[in-house]
C-alpha atoms as a PDB file:
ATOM      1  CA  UNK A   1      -2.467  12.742 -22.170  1.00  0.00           C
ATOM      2  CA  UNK A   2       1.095  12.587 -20.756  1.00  0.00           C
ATOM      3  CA  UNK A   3       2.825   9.329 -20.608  1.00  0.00           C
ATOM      4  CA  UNK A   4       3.144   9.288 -17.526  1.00  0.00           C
ATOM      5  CA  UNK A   5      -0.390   9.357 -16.990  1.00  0.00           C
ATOM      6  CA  UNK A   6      -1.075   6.531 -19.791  1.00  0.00           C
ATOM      7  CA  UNK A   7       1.693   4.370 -18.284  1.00  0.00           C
ATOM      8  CA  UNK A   8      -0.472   5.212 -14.574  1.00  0.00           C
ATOM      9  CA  UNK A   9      -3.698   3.912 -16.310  1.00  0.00           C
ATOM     10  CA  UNK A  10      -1.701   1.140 -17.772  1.00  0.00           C
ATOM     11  CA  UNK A  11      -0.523  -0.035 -14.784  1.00  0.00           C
ATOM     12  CA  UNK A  12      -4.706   0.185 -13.175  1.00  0.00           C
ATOM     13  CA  UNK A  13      -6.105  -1.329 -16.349  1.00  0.00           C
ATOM     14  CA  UNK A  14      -3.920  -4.125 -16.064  1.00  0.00           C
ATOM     15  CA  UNK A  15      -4.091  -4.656 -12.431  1.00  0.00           C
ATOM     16  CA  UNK A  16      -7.705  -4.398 -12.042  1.00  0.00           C
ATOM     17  CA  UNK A  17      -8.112  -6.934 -14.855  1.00  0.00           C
ATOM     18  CA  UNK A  18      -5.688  -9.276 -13.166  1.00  0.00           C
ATOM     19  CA  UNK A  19      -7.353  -8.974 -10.238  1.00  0.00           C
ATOM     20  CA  UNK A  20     -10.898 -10.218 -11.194  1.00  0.00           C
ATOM     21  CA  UNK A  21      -9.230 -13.135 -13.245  1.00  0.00           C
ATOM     22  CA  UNK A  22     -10.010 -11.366 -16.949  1.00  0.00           C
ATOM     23  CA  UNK A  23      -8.761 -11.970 -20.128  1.00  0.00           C
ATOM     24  CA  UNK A  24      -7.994  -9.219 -22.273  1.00  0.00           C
ATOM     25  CA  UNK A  25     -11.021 -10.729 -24.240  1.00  0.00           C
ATOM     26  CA  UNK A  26     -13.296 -10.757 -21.545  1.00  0.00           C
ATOM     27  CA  UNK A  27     -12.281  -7.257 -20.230  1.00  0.00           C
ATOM     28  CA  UNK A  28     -12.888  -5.758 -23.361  1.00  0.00           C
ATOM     29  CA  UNK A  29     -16.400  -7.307 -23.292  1.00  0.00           C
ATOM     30  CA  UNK A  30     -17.229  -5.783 -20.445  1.00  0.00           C
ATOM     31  CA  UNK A  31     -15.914  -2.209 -21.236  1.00  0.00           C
ATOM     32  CA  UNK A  32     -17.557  -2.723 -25.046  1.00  0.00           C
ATOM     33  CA  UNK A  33     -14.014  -2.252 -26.955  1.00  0.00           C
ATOM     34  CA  UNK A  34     -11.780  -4.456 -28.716  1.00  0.00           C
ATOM     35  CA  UNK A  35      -9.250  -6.275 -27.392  1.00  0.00           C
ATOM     36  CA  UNK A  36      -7.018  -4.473 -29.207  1.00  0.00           C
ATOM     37  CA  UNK A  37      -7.867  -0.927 -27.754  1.00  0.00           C
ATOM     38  CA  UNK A  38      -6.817  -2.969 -23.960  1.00  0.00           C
ATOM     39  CA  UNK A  39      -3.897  -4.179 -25.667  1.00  0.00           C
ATOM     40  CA  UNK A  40      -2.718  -0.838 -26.229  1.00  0.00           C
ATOM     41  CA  UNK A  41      -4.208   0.513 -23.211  1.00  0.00           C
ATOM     42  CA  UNK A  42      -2.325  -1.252 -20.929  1.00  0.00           C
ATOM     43  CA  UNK A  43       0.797  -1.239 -23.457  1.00  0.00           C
ATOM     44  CA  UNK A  44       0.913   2.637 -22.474  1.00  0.00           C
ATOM     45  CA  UNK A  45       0.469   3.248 -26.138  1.00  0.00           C
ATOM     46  CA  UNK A  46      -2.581   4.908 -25.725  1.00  0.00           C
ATOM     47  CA  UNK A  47      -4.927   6.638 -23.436  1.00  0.00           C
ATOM     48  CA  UNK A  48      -8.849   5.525 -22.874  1.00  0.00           C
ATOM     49  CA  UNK A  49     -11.197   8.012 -24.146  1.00  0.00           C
ATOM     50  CA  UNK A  50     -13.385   9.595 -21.036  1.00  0.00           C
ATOM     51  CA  UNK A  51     -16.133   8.118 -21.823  1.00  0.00           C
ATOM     52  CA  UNK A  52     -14.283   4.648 -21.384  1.00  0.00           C
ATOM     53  CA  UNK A  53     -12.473   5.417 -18.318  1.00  0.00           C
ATOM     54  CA  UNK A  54     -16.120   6.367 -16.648  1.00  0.00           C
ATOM     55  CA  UNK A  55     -17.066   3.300 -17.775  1.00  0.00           C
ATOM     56  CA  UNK A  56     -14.160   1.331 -16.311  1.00  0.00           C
ATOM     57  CA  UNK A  57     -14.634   3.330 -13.027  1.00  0.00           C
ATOM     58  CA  UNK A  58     -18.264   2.272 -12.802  1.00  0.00           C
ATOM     59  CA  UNK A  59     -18.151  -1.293 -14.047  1.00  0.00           C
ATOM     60  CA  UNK A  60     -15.202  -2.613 -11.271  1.00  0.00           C
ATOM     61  CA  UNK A  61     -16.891  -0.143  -8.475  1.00  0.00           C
ATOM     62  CA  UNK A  62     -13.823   2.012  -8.118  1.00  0.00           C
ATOM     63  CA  UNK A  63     -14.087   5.157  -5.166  1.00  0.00           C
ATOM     64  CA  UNK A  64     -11.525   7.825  -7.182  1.00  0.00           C
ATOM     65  CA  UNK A  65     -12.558   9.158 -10.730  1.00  0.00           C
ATOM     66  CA  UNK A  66      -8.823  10.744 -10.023  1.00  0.00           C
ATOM     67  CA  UNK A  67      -6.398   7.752  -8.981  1.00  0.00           C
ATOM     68  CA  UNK A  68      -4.460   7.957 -12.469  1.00  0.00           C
ATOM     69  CA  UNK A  69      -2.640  10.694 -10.977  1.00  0.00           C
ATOM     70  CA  UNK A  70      -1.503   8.692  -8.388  1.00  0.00           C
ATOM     71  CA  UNK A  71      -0.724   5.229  -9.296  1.00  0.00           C
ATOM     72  CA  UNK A  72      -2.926   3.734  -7.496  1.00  0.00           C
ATOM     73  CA  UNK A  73      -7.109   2.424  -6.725  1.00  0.00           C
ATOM     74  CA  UNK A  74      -9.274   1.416  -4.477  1.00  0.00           C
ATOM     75  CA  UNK A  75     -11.991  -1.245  -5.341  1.00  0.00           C
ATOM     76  CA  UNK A  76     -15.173  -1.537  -3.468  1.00  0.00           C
ATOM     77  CA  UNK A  77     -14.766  -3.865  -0.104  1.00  0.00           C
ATOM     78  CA  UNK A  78     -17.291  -6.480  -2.096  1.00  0.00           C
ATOM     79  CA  UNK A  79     -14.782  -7.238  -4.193  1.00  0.00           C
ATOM     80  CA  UNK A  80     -12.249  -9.073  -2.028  1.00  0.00           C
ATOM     81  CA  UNK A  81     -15.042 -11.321  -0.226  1.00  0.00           C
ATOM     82  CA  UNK A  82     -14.126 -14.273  -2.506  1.00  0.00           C
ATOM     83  CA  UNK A  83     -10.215 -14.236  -1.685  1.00  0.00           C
ATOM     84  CA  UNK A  84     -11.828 -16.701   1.359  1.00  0.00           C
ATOM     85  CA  UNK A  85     -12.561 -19.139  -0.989  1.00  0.00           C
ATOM     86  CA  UNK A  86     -10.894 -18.719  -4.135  1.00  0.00           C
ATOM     87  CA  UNK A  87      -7.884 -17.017  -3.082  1.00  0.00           C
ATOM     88  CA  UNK A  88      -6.135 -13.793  -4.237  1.00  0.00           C
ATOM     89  CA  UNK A  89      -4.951 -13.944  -8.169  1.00  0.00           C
ATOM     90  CA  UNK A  90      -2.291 -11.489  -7.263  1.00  0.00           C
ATOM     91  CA  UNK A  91      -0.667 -13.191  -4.345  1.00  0.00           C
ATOM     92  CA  UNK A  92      -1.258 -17.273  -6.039  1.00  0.00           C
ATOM     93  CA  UNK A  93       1.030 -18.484  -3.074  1.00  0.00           C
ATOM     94  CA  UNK A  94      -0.507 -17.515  -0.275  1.00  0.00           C
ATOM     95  CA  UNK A  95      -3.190 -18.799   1.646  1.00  0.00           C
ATOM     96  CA  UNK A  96      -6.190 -15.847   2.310  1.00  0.00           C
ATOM     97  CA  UNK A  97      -9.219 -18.555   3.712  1.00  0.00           C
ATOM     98  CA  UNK A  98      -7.846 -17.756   7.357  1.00  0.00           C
ATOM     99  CA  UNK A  99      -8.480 -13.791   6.678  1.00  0.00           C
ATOM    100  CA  UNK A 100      -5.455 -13.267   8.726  1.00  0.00           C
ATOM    101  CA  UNK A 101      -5.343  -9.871   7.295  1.00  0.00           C
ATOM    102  CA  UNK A 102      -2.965  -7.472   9.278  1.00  0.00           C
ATOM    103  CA  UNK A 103      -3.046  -4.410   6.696  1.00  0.00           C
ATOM    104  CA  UNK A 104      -3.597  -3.276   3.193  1.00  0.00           C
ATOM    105  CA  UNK A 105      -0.919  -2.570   0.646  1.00  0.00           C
ATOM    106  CA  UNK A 106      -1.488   1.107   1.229  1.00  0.00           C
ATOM    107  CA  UNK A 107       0.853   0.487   4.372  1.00  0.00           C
ATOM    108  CA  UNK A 108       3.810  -0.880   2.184  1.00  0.00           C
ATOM    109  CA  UNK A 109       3.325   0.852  -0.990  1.00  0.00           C
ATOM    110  CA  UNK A 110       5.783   3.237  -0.043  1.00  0.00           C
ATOM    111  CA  UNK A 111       8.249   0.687   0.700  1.00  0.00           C
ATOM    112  CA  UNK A 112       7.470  -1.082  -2.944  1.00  0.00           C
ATOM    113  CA  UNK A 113       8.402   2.017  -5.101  1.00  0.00           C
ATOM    114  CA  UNK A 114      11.355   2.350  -3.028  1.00  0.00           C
ATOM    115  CA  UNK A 115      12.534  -1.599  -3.912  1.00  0.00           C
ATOM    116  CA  UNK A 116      11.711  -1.240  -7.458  1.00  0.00           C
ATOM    117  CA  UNK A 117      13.634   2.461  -7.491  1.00  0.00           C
ATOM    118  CA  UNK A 118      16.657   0.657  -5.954  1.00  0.00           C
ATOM    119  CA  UNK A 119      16.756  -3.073  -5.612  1.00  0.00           C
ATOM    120  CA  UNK A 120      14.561  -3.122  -9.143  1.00  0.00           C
ATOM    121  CA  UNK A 121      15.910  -6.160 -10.612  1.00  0.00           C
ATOM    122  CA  UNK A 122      16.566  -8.574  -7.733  1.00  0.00           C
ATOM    123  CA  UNK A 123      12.809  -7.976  -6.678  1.00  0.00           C
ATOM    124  CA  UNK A 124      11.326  -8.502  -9.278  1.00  0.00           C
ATOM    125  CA  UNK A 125      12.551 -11.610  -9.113  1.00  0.00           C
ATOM    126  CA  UNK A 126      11.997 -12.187  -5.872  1.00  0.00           C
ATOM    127  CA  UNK A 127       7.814 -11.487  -6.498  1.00  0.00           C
ATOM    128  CA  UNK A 128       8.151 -14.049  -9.077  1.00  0.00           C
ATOM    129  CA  UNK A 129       9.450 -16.623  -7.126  1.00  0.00           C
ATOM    130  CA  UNK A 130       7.055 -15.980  -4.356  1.00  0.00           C
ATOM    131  CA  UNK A 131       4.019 -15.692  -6.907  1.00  0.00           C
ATOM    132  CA  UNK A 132       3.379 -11.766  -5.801  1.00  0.00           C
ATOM    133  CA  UNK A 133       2.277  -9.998  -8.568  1.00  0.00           C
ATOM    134  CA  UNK A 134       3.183  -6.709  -9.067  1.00  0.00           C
ATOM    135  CA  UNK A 135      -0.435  -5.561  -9.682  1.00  0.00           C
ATOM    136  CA  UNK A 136      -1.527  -6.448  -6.398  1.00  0.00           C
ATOM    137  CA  UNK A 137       0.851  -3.138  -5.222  1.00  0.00           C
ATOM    138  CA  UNK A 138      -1.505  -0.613  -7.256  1.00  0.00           C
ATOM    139  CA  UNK A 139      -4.633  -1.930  -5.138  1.00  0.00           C
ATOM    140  CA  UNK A 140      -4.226   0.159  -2.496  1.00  0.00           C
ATOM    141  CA  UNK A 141      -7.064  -1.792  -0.283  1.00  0.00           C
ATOM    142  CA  UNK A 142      -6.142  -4.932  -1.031  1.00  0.00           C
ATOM    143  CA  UNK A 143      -5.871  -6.704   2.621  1.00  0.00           C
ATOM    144  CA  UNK A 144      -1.949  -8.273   3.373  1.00  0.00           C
ATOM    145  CA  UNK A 145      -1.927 -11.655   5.135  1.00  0.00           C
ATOM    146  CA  UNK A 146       0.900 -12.514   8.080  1.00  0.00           C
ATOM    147  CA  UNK A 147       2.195 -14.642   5.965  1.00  0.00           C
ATOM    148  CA  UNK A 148       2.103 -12.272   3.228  1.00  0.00           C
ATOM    149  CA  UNK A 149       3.712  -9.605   5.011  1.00  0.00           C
ATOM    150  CA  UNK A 150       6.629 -11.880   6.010  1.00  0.00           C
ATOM    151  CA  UNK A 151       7.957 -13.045   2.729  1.00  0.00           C
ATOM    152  CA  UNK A 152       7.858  -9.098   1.699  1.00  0.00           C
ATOM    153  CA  UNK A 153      10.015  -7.934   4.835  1.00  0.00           C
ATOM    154  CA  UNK A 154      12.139 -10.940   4.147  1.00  0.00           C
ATOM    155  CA  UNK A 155      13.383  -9.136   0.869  1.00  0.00           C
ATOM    156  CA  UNK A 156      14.023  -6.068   3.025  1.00  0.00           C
ATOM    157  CA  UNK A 157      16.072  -8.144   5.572  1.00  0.00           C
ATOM    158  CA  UNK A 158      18.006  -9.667   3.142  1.00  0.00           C
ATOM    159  CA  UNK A 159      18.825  -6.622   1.296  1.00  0.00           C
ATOM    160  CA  UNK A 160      20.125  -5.159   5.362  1.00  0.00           C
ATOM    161  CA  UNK A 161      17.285  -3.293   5.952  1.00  0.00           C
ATOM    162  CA  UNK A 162      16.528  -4.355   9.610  1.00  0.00           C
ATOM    163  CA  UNK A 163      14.439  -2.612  12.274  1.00  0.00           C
ATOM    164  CA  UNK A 164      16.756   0.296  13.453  1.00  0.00           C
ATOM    165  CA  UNK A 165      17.704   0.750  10.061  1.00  0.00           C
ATOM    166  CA  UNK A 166      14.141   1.083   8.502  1.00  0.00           C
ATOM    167  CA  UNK A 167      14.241   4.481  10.384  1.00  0.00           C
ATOM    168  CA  UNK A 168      16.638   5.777   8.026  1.00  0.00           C
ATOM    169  CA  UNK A 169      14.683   5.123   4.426  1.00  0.00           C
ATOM    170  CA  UNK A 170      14.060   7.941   2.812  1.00  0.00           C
ATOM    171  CA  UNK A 171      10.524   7.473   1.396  1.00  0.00           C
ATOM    172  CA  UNK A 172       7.729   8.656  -1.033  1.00  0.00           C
ATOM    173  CA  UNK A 173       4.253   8.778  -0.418  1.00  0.00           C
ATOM    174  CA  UNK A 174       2.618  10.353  -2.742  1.00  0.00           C
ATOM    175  CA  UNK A 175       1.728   6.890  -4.569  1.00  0.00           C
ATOM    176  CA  UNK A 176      -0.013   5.461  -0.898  1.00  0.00           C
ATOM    177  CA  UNK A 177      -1.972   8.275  -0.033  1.00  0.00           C
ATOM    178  CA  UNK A 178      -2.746  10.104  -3.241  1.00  0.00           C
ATOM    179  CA  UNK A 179      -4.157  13.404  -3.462  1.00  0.00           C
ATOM    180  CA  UNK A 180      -4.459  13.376   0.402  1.00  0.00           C
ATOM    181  CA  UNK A 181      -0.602  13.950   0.155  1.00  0.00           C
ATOM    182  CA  UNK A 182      -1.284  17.658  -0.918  1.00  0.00           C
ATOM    183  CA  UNK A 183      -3.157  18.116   1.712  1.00  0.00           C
ATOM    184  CA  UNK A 184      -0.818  16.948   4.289  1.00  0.00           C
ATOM    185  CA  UNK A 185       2.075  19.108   2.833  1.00  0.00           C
ATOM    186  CA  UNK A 186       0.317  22.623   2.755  1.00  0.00           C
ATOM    187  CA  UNK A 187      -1.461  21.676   5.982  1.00  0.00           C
ATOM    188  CA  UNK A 188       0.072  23.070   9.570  1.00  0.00           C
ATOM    189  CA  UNK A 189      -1.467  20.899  11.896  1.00  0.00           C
ATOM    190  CA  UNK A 190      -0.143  17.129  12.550  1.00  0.00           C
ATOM    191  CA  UNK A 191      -3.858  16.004  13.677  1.00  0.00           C
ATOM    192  CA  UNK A 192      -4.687  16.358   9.901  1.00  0.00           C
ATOM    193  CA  UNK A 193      -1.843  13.321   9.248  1.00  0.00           C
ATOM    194  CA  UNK A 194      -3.494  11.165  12.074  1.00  0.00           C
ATOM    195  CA  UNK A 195      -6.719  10.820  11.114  1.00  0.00           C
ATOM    196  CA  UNK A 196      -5.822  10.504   7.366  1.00  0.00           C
ATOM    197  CA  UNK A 197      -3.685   7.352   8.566  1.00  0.00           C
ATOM    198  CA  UNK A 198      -6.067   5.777  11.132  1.00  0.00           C
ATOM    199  CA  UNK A 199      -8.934   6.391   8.190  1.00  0.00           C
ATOM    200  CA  UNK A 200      -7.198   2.940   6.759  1.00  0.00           C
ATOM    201  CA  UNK A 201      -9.608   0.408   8.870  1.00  0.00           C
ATOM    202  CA  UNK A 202      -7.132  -2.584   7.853  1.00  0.00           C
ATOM    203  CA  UNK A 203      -4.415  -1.462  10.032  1.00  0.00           C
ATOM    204  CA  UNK A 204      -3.248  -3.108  13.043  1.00  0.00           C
ATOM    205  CA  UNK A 205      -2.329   0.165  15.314  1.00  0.00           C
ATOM    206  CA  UNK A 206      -3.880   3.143  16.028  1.00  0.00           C
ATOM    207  CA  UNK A 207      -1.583   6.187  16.111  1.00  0.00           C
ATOM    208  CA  UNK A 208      -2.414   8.916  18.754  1.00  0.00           C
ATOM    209  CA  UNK A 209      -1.246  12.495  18.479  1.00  0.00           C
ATOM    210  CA  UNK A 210      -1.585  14.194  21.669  1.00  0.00           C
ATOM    211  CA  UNK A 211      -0.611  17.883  20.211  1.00  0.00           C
ATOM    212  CA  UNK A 212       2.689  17.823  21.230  1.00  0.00           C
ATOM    213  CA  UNK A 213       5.591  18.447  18.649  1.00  0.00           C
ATOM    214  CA  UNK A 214       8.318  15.941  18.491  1.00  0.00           C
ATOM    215  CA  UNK A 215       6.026  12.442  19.638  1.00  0.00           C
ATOM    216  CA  UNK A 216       2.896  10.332  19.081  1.00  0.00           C
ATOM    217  CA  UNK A 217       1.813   7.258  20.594  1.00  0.00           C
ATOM    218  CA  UNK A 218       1.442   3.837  19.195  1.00  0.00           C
ATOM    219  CA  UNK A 219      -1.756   1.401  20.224  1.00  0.00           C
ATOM    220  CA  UNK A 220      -2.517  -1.735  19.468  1.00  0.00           C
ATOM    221  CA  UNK A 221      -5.863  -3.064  18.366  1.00  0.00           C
ATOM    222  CA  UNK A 222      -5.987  -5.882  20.705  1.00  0.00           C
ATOM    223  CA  UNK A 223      -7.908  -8.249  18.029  1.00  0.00           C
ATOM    224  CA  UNK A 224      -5.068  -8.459  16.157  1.00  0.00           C
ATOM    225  CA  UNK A 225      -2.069  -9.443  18.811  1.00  0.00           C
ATOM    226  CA  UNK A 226      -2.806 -12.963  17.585  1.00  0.00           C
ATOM    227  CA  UNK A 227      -1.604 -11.881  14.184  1.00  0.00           C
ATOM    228  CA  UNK A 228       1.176  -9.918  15.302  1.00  0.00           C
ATOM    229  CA  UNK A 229       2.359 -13.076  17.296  1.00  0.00           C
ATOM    230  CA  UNK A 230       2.400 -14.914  14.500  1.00  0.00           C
ATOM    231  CA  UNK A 231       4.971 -12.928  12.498  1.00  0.00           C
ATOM    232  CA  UNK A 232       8.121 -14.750  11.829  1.00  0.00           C
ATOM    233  CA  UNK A 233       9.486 -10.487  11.023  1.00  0.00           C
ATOM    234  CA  UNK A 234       7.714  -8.720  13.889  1.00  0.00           C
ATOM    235  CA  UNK A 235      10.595  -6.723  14.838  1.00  0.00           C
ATOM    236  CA  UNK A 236      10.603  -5.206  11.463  1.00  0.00           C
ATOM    237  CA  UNK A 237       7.009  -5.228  10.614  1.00  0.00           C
ATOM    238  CA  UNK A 238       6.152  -3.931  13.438  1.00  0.00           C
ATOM    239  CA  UNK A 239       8.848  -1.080  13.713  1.00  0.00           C
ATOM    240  CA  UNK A 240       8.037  -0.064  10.296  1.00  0.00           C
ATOM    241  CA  UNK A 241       3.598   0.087  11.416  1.00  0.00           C
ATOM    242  CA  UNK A 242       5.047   2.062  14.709  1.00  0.00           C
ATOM    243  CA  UNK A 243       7.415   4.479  12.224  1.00  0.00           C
ATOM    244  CA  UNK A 244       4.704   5.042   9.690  1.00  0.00           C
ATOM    245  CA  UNK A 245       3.431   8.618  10.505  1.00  0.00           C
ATOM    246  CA  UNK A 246       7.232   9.701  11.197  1.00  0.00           C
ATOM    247  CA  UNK A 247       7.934   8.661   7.495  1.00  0.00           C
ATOM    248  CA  UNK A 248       5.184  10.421   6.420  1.00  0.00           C
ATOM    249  CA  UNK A 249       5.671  13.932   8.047  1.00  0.00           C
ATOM    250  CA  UNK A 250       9.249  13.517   6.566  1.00  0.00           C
ATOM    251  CA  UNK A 251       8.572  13.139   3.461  1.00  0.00           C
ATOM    252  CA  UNK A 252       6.251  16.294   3.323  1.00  0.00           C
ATOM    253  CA  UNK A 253       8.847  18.104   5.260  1.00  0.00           C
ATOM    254  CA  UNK A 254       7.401  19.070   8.078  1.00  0.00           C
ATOM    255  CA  UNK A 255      10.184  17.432  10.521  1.00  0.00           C
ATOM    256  CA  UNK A 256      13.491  16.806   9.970  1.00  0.00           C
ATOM    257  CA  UNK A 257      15.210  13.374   9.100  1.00  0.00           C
ATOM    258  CA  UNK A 258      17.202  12.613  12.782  1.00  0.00           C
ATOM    259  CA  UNK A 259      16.444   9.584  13.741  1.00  0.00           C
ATOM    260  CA  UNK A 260      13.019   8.299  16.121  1.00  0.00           C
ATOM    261  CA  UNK A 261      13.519   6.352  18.977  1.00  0.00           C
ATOM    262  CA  UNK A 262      10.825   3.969  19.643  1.00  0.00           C
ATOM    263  CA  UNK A 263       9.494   3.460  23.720  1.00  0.00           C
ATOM    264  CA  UNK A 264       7.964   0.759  24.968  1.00  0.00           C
ATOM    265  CA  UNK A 265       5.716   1.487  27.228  1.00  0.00           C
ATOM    266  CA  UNK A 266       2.729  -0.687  28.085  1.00  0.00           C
ATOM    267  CA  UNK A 267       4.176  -4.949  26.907  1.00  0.00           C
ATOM    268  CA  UNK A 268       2.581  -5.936  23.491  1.00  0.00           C
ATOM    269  CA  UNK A 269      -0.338  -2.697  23.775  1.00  0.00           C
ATOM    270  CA  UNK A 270       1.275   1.003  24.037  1.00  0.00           C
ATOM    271  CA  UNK A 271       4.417   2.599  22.546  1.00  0.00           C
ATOM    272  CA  UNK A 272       5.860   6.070  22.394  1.00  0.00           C
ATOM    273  CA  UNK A 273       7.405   7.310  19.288  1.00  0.00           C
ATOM    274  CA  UNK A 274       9.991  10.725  19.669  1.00  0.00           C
ATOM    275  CA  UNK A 275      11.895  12.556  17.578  1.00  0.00           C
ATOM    276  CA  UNK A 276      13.168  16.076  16.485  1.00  0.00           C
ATOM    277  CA  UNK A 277      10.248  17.854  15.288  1.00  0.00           C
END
């Protein structure tokens, strides 16, 4: 295998294990290797055999036999039922028995790879300090509180990325939505884009693309306005969540980069998103 594909599985390895509270000992139990072979695993050094990535697939209930080519998984709902009452191991700081979820880190992946491509060293510190892990970014489905999704815009505020200039970003997908990014780039209609985005049940919009070039509409799912209320960042959060399919049809080319304007146009419910298709 390439490396970049053993640094991929690496990187799930690793944050699967983390995620469940594991050991390299106790993984390794479970998988029936040696420690040594997960050492090296998630060192990069050296690629499962196919028999043990099977394995690993089945025994942590993960949906894509494929996601090493990707950077990314997607566990089984089941698994983040305890994060009520024994928290999330990835995010240690952060309080999950409310269930204030308001997305999954599918909806800032793409804003992740761009921090660690250009603000790499000063965020990682940052997830340190805030006890984030950096695993918990390669679990695509793993549900974002309010409070979660405040202290990550903070970085972005603090590093001038406000909510005009979030518009601007220039960002990569292909990590978010996987192999459903090939799709979206040799497909010609824009319907295909909405209903691979409003697949993601954790989200707190819907996105509504009437079949006109150049706009979509923005809805909010009324059982979470609490949430959104609660945001300390909801200028940016939010006009990030309304921006989402425009940064998406950018980056598989099928608009071009001017600028959206966002419009209001039903208070705290409906908004109208334009732009040059």
């Amino acid at each position: 295998m390439s490396k970049e594909i053993n640094s991929s599985i690496a990187c799930l390895f690793k944050s699967t294990r983390k995620f469940h509270r594991l050991q390299q000992t106790e993984f390794s139990a479970i998988l029936g290797v040696t420690q040594g072979t997960i050492s090296k695993i998630e060192s990069g050094s050296m690629s499962p055999e196919l028999g043990l990535w099977f394995k690993f697939l089945r025994a942590f209930n993960i949906q894509d036999p494929y996601c090493f080519t990707y950077y990314g998984l997607e566990l089984n709902e089941s698994a983040f039922q305890t994060l009520k009452t024994e928290g999330a191991a990835l995010a240690s700081g952060f309080d999950f028995s409310k269930e204030n979820y308001i997305f999954s880190v599918r909806k800032i992946r793409p804003l992740y790879d761009f921090l660690v491509k250009n603000h790499s060293k000063t965020f990682e510190a940052f997830l340190k300090q805030n006890g984030i892990a950096k695993e918990i970014f390669y679990i695509l489905n793993h549900p974002i509180t309010t409070e979660l999704a405040d202290t990550f815009f903070s970085f972005l505020e603090d590093n001038k990325i406000n909510a005009k200039s979030v518009a601007l970003l220039d960002l990569n997908f292909d990590h978010a939505l996987g192999r459903q990014m090939k799709q979206l780039a040799s497909s010609e209609s824009s319907g295909d884009l909405f209903t691979i985005i409003n697949n993601d049940e954790d989200s707190i919009l819907e996105y509504e693309f009437t079949g006109t070039k150049g706009e979509y509409f923005v809805n909010l799912k009324k059982k979470n306005l609490s949430f959104v209320k609660s945001l300390e960042k909801s200028d940016l959060v939010m006009n990030y969540n309304f921006l989402y399919p425009y940064h998406v049809m950018k980056s598989t080319k099928s608009i071009k980069g001017s600028a959206p304007v966002i419009h209001e146009i039903k208070k705290d419910q409906r908004w109208q998103v334009t732009f040059a298709a």
